[in-house]
N, C-alpha and C. Protein backbone atom coordinates (compact mmCIF):
# COMPACT_ATOMS: atom_id res chain seq x y z
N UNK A 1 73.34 81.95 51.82
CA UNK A 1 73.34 83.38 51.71
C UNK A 1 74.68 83.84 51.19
N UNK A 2 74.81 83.75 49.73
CA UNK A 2 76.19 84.10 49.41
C UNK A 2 76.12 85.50 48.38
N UNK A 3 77.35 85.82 48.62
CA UNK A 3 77.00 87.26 47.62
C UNK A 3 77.57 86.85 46.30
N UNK A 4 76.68 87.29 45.63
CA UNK A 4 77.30 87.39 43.96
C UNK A 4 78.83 87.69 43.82
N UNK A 5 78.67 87.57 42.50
CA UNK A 5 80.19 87.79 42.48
C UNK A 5 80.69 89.14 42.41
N UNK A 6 79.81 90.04 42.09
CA UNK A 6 80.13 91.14 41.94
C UNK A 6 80.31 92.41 43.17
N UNK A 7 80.31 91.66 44.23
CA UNK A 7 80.15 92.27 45.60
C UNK A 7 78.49 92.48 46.19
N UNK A 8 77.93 92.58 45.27
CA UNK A 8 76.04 93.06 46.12
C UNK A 8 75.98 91.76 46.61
N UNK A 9 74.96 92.24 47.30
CA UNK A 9 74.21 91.58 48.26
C UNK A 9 73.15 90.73 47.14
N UNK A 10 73.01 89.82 47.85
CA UNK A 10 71.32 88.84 46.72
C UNK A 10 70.13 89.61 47.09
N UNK A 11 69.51 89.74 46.91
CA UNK A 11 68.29 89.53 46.94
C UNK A 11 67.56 88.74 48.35
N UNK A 12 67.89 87.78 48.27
CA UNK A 12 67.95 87.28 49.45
C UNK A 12 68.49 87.47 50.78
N UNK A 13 69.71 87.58 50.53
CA UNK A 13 70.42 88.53 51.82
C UNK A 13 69.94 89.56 52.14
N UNK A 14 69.55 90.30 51.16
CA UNK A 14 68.39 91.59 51.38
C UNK A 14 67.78 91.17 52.14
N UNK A 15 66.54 90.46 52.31
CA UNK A 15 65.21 90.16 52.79
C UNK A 15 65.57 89.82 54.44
N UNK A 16 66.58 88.74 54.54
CA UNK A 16 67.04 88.43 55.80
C UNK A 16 67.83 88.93 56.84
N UNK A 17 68.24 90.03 56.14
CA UNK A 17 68.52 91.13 56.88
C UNK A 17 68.35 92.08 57.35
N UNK A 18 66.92 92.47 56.57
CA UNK A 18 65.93 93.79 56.46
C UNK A 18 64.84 93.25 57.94
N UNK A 19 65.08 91.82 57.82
CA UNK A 19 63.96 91.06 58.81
C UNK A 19 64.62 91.49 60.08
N UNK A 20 65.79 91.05 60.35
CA UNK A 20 67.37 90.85 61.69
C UNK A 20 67.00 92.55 62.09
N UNK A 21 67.23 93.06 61.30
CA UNK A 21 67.44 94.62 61.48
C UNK A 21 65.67 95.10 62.18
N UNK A 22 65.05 94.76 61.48
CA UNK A 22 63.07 95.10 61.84
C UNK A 22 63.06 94.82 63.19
N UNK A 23 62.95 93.42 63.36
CA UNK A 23 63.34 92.51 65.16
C UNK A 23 64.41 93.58 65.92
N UNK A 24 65.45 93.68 65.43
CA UNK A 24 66.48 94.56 66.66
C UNK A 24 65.90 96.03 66.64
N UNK A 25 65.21 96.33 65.52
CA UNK A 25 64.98 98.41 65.87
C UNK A 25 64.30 98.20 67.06
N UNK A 26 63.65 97.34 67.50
CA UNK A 26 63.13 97.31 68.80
C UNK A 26 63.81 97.85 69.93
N UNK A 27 63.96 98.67 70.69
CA UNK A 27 64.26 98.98 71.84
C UNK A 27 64.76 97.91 72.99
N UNK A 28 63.36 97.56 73.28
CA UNK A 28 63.67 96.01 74.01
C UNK A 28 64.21 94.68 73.53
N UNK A 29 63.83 94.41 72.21
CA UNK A 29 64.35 93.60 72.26
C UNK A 29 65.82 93.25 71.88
N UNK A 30 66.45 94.34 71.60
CA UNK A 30 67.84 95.10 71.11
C UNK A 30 67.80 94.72 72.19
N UNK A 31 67.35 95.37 73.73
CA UNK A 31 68.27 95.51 74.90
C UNK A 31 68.41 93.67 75.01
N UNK A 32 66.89 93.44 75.16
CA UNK A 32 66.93 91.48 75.14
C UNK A 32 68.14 90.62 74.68
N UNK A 33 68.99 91.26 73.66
CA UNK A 33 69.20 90.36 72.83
C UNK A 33 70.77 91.03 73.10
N UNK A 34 70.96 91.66 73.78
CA UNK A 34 73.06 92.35 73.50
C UNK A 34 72.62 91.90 75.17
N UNK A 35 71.63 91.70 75.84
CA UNK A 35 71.69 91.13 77.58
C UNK A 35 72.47 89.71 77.42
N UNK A 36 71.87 88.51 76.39
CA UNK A 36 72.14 87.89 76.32
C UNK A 36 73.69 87.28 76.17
N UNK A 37 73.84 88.40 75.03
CA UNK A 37 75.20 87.91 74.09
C UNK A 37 76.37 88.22 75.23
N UNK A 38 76.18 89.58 76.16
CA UNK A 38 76.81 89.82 77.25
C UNK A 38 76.83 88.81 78.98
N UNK A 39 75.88 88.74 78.81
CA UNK A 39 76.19 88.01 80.30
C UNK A 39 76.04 86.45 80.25
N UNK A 40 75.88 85.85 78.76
CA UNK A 40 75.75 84.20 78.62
C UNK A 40 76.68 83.99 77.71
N UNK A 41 76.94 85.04 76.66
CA UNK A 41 78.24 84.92 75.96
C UNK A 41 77.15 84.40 74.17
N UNK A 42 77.64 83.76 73.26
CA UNK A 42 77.46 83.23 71.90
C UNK A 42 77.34 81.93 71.64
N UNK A 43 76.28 80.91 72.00
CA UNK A 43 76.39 79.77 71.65
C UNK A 43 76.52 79.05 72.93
N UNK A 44 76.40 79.81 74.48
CA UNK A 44 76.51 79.05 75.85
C UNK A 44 74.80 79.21 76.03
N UNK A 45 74.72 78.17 76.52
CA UNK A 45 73.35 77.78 77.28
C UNK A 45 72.99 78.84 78.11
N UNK A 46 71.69 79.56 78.60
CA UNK A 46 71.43 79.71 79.41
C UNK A 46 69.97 78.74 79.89
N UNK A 47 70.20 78.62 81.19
CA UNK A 47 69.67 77.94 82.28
C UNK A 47 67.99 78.59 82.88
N UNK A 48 67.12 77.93 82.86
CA UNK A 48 66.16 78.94 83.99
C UNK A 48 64.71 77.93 84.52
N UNK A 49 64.59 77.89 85.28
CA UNK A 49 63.50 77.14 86.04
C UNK A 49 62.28 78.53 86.03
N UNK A 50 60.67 77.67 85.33
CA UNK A 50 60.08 78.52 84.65
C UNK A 50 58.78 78.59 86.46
N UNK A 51 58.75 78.99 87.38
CA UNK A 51 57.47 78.99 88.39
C UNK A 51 56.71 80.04 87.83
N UNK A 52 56.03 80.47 89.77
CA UNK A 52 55.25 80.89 89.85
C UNK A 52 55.99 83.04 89.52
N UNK A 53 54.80 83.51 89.28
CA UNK A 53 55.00 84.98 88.94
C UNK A 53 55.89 85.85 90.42
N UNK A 54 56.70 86.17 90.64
CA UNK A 54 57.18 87.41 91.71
C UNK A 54 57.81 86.20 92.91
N UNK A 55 58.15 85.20 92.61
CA UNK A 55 59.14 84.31 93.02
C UNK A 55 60.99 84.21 92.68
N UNK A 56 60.90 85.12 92.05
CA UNK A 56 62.75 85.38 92.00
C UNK A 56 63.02 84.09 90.35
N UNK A 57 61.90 83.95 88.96
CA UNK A 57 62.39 83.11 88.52
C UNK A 57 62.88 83.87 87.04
N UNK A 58 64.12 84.05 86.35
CA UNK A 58 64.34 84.28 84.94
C UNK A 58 63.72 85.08 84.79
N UNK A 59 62.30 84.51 83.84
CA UNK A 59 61.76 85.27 83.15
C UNK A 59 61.30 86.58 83.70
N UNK A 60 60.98 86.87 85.21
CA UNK A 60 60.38 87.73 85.76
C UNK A 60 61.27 88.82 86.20
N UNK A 61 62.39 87.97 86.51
CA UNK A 61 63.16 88.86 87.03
C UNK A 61 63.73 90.13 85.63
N UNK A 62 64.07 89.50 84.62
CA UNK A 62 64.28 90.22 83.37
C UNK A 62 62.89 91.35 83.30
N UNK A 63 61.85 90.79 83.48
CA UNK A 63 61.09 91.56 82.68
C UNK A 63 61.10 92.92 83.54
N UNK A 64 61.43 92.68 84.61
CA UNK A 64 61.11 93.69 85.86
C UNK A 64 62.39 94.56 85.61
N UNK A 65 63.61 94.26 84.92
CA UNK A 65 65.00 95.10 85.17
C UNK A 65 64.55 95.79 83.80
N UNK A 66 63.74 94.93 82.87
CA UNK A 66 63.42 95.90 81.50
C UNK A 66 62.02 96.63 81.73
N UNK A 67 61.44 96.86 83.19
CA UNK A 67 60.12 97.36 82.98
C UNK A 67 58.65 96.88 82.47
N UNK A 68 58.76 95.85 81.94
CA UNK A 68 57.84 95.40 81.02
C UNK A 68 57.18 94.29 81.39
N UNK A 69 56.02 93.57 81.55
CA UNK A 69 54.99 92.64 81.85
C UNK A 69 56.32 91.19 81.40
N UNK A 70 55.75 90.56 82.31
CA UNK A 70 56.35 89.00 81.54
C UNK A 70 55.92 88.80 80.55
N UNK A 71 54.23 88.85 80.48
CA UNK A 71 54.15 88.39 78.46
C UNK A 71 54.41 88.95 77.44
N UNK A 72 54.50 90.53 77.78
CA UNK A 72 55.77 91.15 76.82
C UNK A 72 56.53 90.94 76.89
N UNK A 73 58.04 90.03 77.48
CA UNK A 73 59.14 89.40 77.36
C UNK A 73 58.75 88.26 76.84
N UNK A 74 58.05 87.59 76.82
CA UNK A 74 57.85 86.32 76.38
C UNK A 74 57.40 87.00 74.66
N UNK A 75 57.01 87.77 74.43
CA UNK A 75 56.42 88.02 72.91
C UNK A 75 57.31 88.44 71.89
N UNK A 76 58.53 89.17 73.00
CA UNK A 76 59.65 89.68 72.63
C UNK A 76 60.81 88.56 71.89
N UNK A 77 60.72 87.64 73.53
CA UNK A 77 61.73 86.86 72.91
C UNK A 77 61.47 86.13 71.84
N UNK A 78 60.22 85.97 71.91
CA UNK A 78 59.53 84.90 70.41
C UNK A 78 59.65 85.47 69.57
N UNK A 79 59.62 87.20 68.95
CA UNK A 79 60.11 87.40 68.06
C UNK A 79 61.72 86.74 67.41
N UNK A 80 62.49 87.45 68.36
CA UNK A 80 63.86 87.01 68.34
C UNK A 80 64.12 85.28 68.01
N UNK A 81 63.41 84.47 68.38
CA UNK A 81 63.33 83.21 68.45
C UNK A 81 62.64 83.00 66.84
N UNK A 82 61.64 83.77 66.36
CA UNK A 82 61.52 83.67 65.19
C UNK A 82 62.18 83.91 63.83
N UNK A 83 62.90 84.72 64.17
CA UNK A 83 64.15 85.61 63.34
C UNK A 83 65.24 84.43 63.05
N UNK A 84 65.55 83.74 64.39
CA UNK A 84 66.55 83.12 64.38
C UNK A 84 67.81 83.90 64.95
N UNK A 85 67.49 84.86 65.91
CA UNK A 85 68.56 85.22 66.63
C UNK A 85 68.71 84.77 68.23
N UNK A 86 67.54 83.99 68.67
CA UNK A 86 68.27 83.21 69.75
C UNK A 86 67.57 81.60 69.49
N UNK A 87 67.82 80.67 70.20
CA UNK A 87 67.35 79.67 70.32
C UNK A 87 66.50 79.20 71.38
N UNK A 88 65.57 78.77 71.65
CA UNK A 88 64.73 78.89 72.58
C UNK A 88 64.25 77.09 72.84
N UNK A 89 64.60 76.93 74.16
CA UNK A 89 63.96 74.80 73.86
C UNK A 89 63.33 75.13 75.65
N UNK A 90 62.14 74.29 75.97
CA UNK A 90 61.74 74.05 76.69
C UNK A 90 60.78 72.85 77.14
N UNK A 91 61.43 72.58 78.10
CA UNK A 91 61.44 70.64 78.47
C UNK A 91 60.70 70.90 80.16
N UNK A 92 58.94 70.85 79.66
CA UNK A 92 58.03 71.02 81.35
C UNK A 92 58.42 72.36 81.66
N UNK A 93 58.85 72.44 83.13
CA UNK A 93 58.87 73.82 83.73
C UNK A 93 60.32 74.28 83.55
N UNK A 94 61.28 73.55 82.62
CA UNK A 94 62.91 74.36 82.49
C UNK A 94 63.12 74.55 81.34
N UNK A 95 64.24 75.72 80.85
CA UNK A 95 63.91 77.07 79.48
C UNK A 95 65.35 76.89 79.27
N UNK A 96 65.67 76.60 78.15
CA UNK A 96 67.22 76.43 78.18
C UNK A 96 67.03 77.76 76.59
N UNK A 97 68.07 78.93 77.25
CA UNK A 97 67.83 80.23 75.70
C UNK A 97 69.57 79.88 75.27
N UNK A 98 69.40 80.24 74.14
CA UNK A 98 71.08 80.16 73.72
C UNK A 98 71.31 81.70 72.09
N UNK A 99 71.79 82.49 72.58
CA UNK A 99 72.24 83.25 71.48
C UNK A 99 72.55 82.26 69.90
N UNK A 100 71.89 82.75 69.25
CA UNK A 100 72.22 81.60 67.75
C UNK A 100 73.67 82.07 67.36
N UNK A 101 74.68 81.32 67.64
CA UNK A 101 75.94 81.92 66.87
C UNK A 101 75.58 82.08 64.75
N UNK A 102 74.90 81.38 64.33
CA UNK A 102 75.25 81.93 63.00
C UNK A 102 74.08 83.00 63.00
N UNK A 103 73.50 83.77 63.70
CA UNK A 103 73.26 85.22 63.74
C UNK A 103 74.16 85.76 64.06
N UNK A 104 75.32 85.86 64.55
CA UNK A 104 76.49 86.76 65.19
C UNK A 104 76.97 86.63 63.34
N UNK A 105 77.44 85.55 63.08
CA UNK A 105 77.95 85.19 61.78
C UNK A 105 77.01 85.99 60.49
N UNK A 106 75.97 86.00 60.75
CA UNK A 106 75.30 87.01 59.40
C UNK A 106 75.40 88.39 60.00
N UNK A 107 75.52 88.62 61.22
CA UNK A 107 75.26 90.72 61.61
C UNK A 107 77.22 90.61 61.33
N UNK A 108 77.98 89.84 61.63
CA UNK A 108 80.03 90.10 61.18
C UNK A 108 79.58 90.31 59.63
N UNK A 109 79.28 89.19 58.87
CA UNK A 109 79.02 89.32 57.25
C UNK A 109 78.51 90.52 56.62
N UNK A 110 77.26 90.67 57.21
CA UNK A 110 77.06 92.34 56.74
C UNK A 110 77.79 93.47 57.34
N UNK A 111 78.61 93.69 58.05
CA UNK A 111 79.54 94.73 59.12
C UNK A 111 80.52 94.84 57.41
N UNK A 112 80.89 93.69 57.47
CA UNK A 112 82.03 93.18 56.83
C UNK A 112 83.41 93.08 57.06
């Protein structure tokens, strides 16, 4: 994603940014996604053991401080996970999320 020489943006950078920007106008998942970068930091692991529903686990507990059903957090974050603004791995019942640092690196690039 490099810019011409002439300062614009490609074409491309267009598209992948128009995408970054679509995913964050979201309300929630804006809030989803500056929760992260704030209380796990850019590129640190977060941790979460996946149970049963109204047992004190991650996913539930989030969805409940944002109002919203667990499978709307789960649809949410999969957006975000699709974009490529967080990373998402899960191994059986444990969820390891990680903020994508080269999304921090393309939203600094376009700031400029």
């Amino acid at each position: 994603m490099s810019n011409k020489d002439n300062g614009k943006q490609s074409n491309y950078d267009i598209k992948v940014y128009s995408e970054i920007f679509r995913v964050l106008s979201n309300p929630i998942r804006l809030q989803i996604y500056l929760e992260f970068i704030e209380k796990y930091g850019v590129g640190k692991t977060y941790h979460c053991e996946l149970r049963q529903a109204n047992d004190g686990h991650c996913q539930f507990e989030m969805a409940q401080r944002l109002n919203i059903a667990p499978s709307t957090l789960s649809h949410h974050m999969k957006e975000l996970k699709t974009i490529g603004l967080i990373k998402i791995n899960r191994n059986g019942r444990h969820l390891t999320i990680e903020v994508d640092d080269r999304s921090i690196k393309l939203l600094k690039k376009f700031i400029g």
